[in-house]
Protein backbone atom coordinates (compact mmCIF):
# COMPACT_ATOMS: atom_id res chain seq x y z
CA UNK A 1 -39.81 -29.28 -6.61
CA UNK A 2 -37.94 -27.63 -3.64
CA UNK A 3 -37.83 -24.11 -3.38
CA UNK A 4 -33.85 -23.38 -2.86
CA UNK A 5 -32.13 -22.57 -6.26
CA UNK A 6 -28.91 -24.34 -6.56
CA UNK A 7 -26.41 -22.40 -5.89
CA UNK A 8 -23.79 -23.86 -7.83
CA UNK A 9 -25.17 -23.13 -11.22
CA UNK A 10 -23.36 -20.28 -12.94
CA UNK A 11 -25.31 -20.98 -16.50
CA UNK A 12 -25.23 -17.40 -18.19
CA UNK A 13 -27.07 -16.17 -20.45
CA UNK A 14 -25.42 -16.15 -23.04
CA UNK A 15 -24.25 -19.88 -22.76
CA UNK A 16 -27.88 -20.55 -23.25
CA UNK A 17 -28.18 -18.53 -26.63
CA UNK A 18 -25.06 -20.19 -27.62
CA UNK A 19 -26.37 -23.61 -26.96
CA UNK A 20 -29.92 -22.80 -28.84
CA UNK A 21 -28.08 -21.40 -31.83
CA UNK A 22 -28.54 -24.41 -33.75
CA UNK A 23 -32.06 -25.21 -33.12
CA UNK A 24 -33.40 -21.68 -33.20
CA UNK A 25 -31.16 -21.07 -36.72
CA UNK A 26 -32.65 -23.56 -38.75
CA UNK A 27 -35.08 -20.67 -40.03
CA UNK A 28 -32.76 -17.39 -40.49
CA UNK A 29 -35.96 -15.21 -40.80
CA UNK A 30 -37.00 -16.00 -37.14
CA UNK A 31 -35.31 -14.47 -34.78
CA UNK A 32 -35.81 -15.65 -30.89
CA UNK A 33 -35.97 -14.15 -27.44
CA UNK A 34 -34.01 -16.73 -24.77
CA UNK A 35 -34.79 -16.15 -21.36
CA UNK A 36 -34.13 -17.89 -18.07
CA UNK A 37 -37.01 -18.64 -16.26
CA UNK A 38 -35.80 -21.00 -13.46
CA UNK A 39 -32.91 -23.11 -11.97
CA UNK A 40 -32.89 -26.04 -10.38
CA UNK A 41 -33.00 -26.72 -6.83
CA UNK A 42 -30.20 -27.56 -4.54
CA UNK A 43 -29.43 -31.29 -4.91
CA UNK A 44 -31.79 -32.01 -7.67
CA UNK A 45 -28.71 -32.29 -10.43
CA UNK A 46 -26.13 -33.53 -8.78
CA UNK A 47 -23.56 -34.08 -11.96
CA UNK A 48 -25.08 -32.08 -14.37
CA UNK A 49 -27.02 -27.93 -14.25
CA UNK A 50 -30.28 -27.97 -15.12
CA UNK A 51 -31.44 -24.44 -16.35
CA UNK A 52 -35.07 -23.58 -17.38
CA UNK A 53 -35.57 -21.41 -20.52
CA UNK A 54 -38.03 -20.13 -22.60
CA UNK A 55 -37.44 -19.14 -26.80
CA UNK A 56 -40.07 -16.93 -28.03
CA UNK A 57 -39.90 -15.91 -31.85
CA UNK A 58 -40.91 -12.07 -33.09
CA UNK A 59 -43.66 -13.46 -35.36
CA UNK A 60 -47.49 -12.71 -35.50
CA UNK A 61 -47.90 -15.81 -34.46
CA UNK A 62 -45.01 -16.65 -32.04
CA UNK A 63 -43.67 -20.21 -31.60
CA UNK A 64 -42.44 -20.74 -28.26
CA UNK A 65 -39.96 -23.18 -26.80
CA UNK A 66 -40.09 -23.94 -23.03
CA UNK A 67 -37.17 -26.51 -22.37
CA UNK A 68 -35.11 -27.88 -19.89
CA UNK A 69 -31.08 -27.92 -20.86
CA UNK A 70 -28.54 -29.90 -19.03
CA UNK A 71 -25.33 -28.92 -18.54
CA UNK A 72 -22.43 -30.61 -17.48
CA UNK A 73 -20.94 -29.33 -14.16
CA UNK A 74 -17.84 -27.01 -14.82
CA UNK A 75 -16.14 -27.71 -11.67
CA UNK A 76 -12.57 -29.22 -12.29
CA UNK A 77 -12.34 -31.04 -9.19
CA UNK A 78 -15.49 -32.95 -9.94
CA UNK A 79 -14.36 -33.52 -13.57
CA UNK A 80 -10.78 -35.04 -12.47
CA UNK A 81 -12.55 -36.91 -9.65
CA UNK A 82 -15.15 -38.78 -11.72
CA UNK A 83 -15.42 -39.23 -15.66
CA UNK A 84 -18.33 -36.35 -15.70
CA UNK A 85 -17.61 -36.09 -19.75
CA UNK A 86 -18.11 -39.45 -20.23
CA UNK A 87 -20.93 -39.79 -17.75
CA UNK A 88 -22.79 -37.09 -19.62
CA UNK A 89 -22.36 -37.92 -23.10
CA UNK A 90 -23.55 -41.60 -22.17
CA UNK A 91 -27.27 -39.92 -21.49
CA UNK A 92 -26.87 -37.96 -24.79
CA UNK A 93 -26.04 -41.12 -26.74
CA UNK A 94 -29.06 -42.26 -24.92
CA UNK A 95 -31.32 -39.65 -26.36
CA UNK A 96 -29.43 -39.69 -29.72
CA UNK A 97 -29.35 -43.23 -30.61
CA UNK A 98 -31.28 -45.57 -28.07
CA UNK A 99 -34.56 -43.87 -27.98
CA UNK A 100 -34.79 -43.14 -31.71
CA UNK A 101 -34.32 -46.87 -31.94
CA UNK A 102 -37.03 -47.54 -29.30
CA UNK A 103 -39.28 -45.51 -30.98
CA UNK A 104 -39.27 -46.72 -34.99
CA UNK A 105 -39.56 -50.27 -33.49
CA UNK A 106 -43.00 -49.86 -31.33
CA UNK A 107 -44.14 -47.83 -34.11
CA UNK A 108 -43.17 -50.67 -36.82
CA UNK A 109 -44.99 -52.81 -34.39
CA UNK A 110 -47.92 -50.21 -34.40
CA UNK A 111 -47.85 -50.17 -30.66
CA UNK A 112 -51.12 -48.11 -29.23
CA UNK A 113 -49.51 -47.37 -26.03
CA UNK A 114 -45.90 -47.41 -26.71
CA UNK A 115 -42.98 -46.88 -23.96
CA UNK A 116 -42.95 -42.72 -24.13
CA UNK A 117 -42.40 -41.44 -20.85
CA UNK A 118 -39.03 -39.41 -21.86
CA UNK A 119 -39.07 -35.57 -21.95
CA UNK A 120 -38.33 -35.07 -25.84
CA UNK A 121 -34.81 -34.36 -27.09
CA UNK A 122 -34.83 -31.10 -28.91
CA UNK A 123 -31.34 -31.20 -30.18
CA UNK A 124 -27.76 -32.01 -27.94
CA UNK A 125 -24.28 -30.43 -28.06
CA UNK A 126 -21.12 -32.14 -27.22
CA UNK A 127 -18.53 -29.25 -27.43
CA UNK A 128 -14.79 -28.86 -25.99
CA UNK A 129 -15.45 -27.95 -23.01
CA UNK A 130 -19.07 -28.67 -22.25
CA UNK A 131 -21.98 -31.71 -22.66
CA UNK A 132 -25.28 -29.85 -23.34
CA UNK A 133 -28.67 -32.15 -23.59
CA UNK A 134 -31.84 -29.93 -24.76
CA UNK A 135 -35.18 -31.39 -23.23
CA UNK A 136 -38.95 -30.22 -23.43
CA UNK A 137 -39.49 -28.75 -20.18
CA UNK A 138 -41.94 -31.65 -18.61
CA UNK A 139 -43.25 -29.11 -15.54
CA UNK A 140 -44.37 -26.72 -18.34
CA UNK A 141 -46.47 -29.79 -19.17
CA UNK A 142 -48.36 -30.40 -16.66
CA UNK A 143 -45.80 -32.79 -14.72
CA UNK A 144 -44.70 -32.03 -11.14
CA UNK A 145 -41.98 -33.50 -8.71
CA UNK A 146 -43.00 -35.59 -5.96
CA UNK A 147 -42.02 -34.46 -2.63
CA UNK A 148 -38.08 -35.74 -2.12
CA UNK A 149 -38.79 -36.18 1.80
CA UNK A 150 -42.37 -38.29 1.27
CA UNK A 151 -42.02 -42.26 0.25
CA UNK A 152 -44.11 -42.40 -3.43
CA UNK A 153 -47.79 -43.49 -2.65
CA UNK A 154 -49.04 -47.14 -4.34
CA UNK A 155 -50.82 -45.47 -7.51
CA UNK A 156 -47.12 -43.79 -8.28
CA UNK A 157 -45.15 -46.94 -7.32
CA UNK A 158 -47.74 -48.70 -9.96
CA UNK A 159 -47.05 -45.93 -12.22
CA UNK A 160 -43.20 -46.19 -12.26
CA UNK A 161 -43.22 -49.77 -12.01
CA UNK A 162 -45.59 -50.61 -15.42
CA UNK A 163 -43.51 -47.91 -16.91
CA UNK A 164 -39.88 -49.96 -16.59
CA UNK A 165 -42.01 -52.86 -17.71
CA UNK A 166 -43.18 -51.69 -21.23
CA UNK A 167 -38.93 -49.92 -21.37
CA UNK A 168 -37.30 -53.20 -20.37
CA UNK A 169 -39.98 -55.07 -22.96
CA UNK A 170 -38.66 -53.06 -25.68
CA UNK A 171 -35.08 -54.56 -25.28
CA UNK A 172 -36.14 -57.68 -24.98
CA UNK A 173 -37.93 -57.99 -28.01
CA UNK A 174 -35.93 -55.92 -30.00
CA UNK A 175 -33.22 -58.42 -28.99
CA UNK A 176 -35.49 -61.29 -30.00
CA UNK A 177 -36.60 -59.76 -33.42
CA UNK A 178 -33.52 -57.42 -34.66
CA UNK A 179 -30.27 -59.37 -32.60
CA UNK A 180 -28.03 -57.47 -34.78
CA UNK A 181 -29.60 -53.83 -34.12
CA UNK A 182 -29.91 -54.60 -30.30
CA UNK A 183 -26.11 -55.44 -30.43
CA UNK A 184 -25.38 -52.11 -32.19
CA UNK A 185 -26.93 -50.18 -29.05
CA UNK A 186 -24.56 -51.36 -26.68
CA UNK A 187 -21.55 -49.61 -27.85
CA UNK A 188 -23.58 -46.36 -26.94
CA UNK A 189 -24.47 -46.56 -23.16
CA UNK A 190 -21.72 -47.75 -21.12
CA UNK A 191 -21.08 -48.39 -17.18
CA UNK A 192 -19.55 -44.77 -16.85
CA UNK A 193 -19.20 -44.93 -13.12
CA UNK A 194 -17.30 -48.26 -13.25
CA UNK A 195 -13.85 -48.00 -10.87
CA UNK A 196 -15.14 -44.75 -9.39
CA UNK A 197 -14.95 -44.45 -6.13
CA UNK A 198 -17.48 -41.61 -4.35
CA UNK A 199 -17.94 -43.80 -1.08
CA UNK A 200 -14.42 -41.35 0.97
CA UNK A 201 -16.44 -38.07 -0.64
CA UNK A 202 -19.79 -38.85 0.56
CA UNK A 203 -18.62 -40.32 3.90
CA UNK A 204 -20.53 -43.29 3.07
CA UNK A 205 -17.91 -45.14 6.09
CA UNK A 206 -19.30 -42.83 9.08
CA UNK A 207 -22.90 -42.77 8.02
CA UNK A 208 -22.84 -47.01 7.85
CA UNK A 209 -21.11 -47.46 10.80
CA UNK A 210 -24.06 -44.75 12.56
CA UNK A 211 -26.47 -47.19 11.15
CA UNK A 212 -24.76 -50.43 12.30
CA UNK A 213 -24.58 -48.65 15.57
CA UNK A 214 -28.47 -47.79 15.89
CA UNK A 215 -29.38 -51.50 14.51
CA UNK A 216 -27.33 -53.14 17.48
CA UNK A 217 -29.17 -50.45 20.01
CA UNK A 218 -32.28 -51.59 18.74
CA UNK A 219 -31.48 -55.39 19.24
CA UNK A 220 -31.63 -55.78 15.53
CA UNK A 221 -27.99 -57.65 15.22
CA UNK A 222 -28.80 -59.54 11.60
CA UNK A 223 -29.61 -55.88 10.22
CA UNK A 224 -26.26 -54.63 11.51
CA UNK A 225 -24.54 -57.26 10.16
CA UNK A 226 -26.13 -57.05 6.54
CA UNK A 227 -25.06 -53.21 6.61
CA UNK A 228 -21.82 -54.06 7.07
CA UNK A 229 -21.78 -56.55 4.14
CA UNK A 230 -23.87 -54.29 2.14
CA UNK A 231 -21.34 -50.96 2.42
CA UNK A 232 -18.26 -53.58 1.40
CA UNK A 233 -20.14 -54.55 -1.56
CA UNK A 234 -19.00 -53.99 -5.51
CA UNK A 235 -20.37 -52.79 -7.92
CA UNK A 236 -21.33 -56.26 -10.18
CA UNK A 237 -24.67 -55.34 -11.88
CA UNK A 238 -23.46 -55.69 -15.61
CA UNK A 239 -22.20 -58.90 -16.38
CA UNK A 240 -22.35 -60.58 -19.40
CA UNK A 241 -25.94 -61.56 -19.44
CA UNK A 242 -28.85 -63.50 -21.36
CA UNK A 243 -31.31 -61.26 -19.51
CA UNK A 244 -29.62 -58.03 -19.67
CA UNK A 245 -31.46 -55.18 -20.84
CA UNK A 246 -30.92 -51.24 -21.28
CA UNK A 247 -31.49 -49.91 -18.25
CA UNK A 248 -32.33 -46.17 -16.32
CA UNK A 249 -29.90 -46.53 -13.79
CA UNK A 250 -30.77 -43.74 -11.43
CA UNK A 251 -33.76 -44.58 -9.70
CA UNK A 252 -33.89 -42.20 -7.37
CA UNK A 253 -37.46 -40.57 -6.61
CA UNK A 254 -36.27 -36.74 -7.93
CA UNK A 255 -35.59 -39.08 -11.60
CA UNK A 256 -39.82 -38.96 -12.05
CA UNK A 257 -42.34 -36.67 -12.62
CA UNK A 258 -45.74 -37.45 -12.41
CA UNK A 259 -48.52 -36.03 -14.49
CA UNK A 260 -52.35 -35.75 -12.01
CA UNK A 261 -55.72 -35.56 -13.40
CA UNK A 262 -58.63 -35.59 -10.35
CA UNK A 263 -55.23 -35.85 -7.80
CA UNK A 264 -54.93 -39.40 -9.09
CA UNK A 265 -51.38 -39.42 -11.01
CA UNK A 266 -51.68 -41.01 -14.67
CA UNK A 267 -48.15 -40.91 -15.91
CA UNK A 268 -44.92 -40.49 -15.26
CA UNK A 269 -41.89 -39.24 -16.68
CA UNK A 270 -38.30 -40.72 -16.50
CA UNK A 271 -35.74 -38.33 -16.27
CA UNK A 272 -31.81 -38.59 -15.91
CA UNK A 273 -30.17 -41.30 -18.13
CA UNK A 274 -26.81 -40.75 -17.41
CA UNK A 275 -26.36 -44.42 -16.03
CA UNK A 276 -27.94 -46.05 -18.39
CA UNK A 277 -26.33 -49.27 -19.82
CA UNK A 278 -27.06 -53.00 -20.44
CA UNK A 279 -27.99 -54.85 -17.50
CA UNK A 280 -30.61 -56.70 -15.48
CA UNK A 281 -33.75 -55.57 -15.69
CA UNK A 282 -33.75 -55.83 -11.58
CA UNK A 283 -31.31 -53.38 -10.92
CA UNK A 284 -33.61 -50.58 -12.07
CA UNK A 285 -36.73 -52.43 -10.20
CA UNK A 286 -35.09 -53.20 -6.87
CA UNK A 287 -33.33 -49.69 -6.81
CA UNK A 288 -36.70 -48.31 -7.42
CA UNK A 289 -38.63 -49.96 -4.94
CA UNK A 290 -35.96 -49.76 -2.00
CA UNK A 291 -35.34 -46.38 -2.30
CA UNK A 292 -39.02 -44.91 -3.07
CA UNK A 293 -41.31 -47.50 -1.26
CA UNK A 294 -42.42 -46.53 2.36
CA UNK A 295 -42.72 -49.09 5.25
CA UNK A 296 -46.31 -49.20 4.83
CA UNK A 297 -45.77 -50.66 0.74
CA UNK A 298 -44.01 -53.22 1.78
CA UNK A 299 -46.78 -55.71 2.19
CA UNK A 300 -47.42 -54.91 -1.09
CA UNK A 301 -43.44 -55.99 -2.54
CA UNK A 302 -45.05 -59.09 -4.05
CA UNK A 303 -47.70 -57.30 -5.68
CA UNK A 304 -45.57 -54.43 -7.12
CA UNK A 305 -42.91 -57.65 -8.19
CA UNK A 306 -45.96 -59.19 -10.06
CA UNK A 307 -47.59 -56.20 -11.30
CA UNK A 308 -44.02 -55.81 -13.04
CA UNK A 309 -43.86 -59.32 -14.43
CA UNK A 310 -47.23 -59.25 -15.67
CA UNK A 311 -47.07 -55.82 -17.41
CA UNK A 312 -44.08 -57.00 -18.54
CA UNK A 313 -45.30 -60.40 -20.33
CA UNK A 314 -48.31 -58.49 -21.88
CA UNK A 315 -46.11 -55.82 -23.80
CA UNK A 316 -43.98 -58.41 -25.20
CA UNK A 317 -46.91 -60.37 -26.60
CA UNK A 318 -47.80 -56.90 -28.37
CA UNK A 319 -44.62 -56.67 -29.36
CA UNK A 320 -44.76 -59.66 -31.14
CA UNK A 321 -42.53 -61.57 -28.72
CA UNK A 322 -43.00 -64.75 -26.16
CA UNK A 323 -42.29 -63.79 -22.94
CA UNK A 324 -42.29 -67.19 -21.72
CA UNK A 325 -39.58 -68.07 -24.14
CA UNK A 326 -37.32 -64.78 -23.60
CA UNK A 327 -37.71 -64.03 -19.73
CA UNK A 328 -39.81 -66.98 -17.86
CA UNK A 329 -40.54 -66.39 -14.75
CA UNK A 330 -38.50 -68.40 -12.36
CA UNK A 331 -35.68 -67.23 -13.99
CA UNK A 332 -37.25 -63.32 -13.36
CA UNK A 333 -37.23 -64.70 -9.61
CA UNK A 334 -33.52 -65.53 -10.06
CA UNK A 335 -32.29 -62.22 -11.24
CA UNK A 336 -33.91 -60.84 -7.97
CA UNK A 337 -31.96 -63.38 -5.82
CA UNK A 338 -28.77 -62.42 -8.06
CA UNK A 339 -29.23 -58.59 -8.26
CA UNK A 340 -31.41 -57.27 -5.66
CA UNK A 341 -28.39 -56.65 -3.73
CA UNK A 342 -27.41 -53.78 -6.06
CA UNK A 343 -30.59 -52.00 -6.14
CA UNK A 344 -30.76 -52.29 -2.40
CA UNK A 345 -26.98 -51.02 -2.34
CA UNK A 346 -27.92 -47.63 -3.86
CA UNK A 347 -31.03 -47.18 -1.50
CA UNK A 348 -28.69 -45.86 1.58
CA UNK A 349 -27.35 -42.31 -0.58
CA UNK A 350 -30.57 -41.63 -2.58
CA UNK A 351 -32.92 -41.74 1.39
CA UNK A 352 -30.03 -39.69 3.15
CA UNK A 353 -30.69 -36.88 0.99
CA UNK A 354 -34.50 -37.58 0.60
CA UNK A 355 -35.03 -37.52 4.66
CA UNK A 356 -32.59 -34.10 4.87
CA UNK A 357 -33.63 -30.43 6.01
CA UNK A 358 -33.12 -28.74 3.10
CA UNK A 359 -30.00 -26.86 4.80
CA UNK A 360 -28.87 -30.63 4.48
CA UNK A 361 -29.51 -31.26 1.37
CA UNK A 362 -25.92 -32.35 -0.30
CA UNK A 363 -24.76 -30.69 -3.25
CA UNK A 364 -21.84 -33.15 -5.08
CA UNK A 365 -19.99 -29.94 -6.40
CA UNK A 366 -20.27 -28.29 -3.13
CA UNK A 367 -18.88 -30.94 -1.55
CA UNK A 368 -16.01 -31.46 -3.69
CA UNK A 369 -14.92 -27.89 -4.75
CA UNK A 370 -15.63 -26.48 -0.93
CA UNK A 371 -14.59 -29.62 0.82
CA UNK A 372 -18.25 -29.05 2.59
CA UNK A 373 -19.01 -32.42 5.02
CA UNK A 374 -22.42 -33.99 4.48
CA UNK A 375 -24.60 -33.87 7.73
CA UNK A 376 -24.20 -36.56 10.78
CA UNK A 377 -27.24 -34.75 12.64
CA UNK A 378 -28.13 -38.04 14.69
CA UNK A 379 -31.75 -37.01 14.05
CA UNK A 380 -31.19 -37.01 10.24
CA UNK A 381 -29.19 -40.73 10.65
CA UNK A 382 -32.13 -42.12 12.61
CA UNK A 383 -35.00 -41.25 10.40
CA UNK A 384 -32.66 -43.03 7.86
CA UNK A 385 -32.76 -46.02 10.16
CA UNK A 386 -35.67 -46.02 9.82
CA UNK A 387 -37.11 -46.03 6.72
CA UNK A 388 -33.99 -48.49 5.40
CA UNK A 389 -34.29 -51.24 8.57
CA UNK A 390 -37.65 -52.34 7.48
CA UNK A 391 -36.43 -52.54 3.46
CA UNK A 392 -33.44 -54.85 4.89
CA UNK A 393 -35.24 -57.21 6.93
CA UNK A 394 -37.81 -57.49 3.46
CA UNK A 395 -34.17 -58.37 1.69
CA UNK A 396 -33.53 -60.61 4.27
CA UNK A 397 -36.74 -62.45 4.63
CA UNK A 398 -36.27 -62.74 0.79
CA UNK A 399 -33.06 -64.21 0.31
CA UNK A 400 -31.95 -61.03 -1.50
CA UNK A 401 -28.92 -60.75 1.12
């Protein structure tokens, strides 16, 4: 993970032995000693605090929690300018009820390799003022952040992409084999970002008409043009749908951590649910790939695409379900010519701050309690350039866009 502590994160304390009261209480004869070990780095939560912490009890033989808690920013410009509240307590919903529900089915189904590759959910706190989610601290585990400003290699695209497989396979089936329980889930996760506009705060204008600009110098005209179509579009992702699915919905390559053995990696973790809802199943795929694919992967898009659908048919056999029946294939091809858009949409935000210096590196709460601008170093623009041209033209060539 980067090395420059965000700055923004005022977590005391004693916030943190107020959040752990009620997991640390549940035997009054152990008493605990919180500390804070670590913070996370500028731009790594950009709606939420993420403080590292460590509960040691007094016994002989001590039990120790090491745990990740997310807070919800405090600012009150952020909170008036977005529904943070809600956006938080959709990923604690997520944790609460959704995964539970994940989990009893692929064990009912006595699943040997089951969809796991969440940081567990020690307990979660929705109080007056404050959202607080607390997670088993994955890096104490052996699990490590790739690089922001590196493209993911092929063994952790293959990684990420079996894992949203077997997740998406869940809600299919479970939609096949309990309708009524599936149904029940989607009053939980909702499209919390739905009407909000970011697009003024980030600049997202100035930095797409920059990119137009360096497609037309490069004599790449149908590129310029799709950016131009592609910053006007609207958000669309979740309509009512026979292939809709819950979803991540923040792809983004700081949302994994990848577990090594020999320097091969051999699992991820998904972090950051706050997006989650019911949608397609290529919104999470395409958003994925755009943003965390290099240049070099592309001439492996069909492969990854496959890899996906294949994965995807083999966990719904062991689920008990027909994947020809509930998600044939041309009609997988469809939702990419429908959707792909979307994913390829939130690619343009999630490289800007991948590719930046880390005195770059945008900070949402920064930018909207100290009215700081986001960079328009031409170098930073052009390396965005790019990385995205070559994803576009794959769009185009396509039919994506």
């Amino acid at each position: 993970m980067g090395s420059i502590e965000c700055a923004t994160n005022k977590v005391k304390i004693e916030d943190v032995e107020h959040w752990l009261k009620p997991l640390l209480m549940k035997d009054e004869t152990i008493k605990f000693a919180v500390s804070i070990k670590a913070k996370a780095a500028k731009g790594e939560g950009q709606l939420s605090d993420v403080t590292y912490v460590e509960a040691k009890s007094n016994t002989d033989d001590p039990k120790i929690y090491k745990l990740a808690i997310k807070s919800g920013k405090t600012s009150e410009a952020m909170r008036e300018m977005m529904p943070l509240r809600g956006i938080c307590i959709n990923e604690i919903n997520f944790y609460r009820e959704i995964v539970p529900v994940l989990v009893k089915f692929q064990e009912e189904r006595k699943i040997q390799h089951p969809f796991n590759n969440l940081a567990e959910c020690h307990d979660s706190l929705i109080l007056d003022n404050m959202e607080v989610l607390i997670l088993s601290n994955m890096k104490e585990e052996g699990y490590t952040m790739h690089s922001r400003m590196i493209p993911l290699n092929e063994e952790k695209i293959k990684q990420v992409v079996q894992a949203y497989a077997k997740f998406h396979a869940v809600s299919f089936a479970l939609k096949d084999q309990k309708p009524e329980v599936f149904a029940e889930l989607d009053k939980y996760v909702k499209n919390v970002l739905k009407g909000t506009d970011l697009e003024q705060t980030l600049g997202e204008k100035e930095f797409f008409d920059e990119l137009q600009k360096i497609a037309q110098e490069s004599n790449l005209p149908q590129v310029a043009e799709k950016l131009q179509a592609l910053y006007k579009l609207t958000d669309a992702v979740d309509p009512p749908d026979d292939y809709a699915v819950i979803i991540h919905g923040d792809c983004e390559n700081n949302n994994y951590l990848f577990k090594h053995h020999d320097k091969q990696a051999v699992d991820v973790c998904f972090l950051d649910f706050q997006f989650s809802r019911l949608a397609s199943p290529v919104y999470d795929l395409s958003y994925f790939l755009f943003a965390c694919m290099s240049k070099e992967d592309i001439a492996r898009f069909d492969q990854y695409k496959k890899l996906y659908y294949d994965t995807l048919c083999e966990f719904l056999e062991q689920l008990g379900s027909d994947p020809k029946k509930l998600f044939p294939e041309d009609k997988y091809d469809e939702q990419w010519s429908t959707f792909a858009k979307y994913g390829l949409r939130m690619m343009f935000s999630v490289i800007r701050n991948c590719l930046a210096e880390p005195e770059d590196v945008f900070d949402l709460m920064e930018i909207v309690d100290r009215k700081v601008k986001l960079s328009t170093r031409q170098e930073l623009i052009r390396k965005c350039s790019e990385r995205t041209s070559p994803i576009i033209q794959l769009a185009m060539d396509k039919g994506f866009i």
